[in-house]
Protein backbone atom coordinates (compact mmCIF):
# COMPACT_ATOMS: atom_id res chain seq x y z
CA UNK A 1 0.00 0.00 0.00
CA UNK A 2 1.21 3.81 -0.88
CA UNK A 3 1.98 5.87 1.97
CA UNK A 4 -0.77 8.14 0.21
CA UNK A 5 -3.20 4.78 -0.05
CA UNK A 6 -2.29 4.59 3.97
CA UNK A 7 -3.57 7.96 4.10
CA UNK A 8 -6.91 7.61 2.52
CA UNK A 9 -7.44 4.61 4.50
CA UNK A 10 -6.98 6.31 7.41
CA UNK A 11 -8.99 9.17 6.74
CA UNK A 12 -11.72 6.60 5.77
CA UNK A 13 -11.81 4.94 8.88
CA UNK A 14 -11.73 7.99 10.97
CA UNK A 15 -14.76 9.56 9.23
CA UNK A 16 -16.58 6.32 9.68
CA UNK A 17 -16.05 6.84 13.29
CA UNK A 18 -17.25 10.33 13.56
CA UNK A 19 -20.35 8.68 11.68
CA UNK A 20 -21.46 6.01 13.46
CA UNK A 21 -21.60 9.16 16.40
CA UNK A 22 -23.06 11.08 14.36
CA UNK A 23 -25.62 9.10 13.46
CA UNK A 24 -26.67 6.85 15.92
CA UNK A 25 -30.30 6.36 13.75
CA UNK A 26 -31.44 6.75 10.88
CA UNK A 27 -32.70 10.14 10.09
CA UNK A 28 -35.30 8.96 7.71
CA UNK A 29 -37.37 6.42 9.88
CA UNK A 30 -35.89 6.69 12.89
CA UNK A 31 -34.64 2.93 12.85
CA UNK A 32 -31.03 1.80 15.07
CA UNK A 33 -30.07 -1.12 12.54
CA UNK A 34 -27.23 -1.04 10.13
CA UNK A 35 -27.55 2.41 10.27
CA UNK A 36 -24.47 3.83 7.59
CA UNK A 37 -23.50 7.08 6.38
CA UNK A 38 -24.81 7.83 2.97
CA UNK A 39 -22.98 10.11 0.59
CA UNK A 40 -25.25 13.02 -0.84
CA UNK A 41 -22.40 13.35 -3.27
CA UNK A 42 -20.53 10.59 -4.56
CA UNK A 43 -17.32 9.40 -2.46
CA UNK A 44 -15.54 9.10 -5.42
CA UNK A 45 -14.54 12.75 -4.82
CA UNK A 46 -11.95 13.43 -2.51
CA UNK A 47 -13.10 17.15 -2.44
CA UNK A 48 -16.49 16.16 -0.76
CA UNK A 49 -15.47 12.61 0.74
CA UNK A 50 -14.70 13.61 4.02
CA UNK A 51 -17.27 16.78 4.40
CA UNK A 52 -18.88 15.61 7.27
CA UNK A 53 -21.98 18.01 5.65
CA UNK A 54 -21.83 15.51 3.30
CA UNK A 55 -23.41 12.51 4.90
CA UNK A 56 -26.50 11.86 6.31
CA UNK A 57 -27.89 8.60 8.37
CA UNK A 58 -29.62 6.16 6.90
CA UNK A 59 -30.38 2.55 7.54
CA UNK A 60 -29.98 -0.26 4.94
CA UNK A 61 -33.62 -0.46 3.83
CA UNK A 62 -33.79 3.74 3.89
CA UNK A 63 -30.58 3.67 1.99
CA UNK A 64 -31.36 1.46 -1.08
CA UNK A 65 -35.28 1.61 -1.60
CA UNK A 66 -35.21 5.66 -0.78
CA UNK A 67 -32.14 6.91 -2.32
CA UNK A 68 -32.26 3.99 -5.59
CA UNK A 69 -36.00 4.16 -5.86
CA UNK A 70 -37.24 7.06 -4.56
CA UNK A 71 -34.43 9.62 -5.56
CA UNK A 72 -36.72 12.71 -5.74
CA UNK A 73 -38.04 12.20 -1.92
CA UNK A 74 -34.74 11.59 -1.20
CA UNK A 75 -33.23 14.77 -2.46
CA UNK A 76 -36.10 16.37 -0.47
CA UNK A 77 -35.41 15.05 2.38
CA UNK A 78 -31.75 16.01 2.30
CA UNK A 79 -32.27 19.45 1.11
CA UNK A 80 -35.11 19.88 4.29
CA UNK A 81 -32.35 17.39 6.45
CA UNK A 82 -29.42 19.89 5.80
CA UNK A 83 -30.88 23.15 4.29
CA UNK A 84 -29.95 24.53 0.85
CA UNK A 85 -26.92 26.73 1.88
CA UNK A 86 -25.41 23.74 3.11
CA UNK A 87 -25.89 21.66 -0.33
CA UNK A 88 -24.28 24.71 -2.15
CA UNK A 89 -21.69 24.99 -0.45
CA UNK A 90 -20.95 21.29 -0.75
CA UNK A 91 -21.49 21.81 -4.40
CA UNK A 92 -18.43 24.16 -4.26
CA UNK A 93 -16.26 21.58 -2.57
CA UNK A 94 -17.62 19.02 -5.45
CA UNK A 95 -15.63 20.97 -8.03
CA UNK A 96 -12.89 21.53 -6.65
CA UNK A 97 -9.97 18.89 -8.04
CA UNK A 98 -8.81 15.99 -5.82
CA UNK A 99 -4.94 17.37 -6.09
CA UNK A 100 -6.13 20.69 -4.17
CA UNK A 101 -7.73 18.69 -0.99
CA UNK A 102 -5.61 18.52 2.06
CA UNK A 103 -5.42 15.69 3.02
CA UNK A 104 -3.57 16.33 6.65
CA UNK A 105 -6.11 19.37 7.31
CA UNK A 106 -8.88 17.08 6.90
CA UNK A 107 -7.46 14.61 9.55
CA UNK A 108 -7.11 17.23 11.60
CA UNK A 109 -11.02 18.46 11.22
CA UNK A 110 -12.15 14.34 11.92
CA UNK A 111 -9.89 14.40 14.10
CA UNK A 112 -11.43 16.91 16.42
CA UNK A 113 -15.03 16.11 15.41
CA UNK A 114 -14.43 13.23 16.76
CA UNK A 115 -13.26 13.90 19.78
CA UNK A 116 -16.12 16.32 19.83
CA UNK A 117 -18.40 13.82 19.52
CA UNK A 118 -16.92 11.52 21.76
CA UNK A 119 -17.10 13.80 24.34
CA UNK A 120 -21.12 14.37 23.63
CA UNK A 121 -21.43 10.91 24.82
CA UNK A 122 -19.02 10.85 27.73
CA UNK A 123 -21.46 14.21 28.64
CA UNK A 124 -24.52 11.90 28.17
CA UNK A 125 -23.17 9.01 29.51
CA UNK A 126 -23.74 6.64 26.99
């Protein structure tokens, strides 16, 4: 593996952890199984792969009957989930080229999101 192929990896893994505190159900129905963080734009840009404004909860069933069959209600529901200034923005992040994303700035802003979070549940005591 690439040092820069370690580096996505890890970046991956610690946005998947911020998720899964993020989203501890699944904004659509509510439901606490296989919940997963969906990508409102694809994860196939690095520019918008680790914008935590770029995910919302869903479960398994949400996530492939809503977004693959229902893709209107579910653009709805995002736009109403995260408000329109936040999809334009990401839309500016979207075109920006995967060369110009840093990648060590983004650790850092997972980094202390999820510490954030982490300490939202410590606070809770979950």
């Amino acid at each position: 593996m690439t040092p820069r192929a370690k580096q996505i990896k890890e970046l991956d893994d610690l946005y998947k952890a911020c998720i899964k505190l993020m989203y501890p159900k699944c904004v659509w129905c509510g439901s606490t199984k296989m919940v997963t963080g969906d990508h409102i734009f694809t994860a196939q840009h690095y520019s918008t792969r680790w914008q935590l404004a770029n995910i919302i909860g869903l479960c398994r069933d949400c996530h492939i009957y809503r977004k693959e069959k229902a893709p209107m209600e579910w653009a709805l529901m995002v736009i109403n989930y995260k408000g329109l200034d936040v999809i334009r923005e990401l839309f500016k992040f979207h075109a920006l080229k995967a060369e110009n994303v840093d990648l060590l700035a983004v650790k850092e802003m997972l980094q202390k999101r999820l510490d954030a979070e982490r300490g939202k549940r410590i606070e809770k005591g979950d």
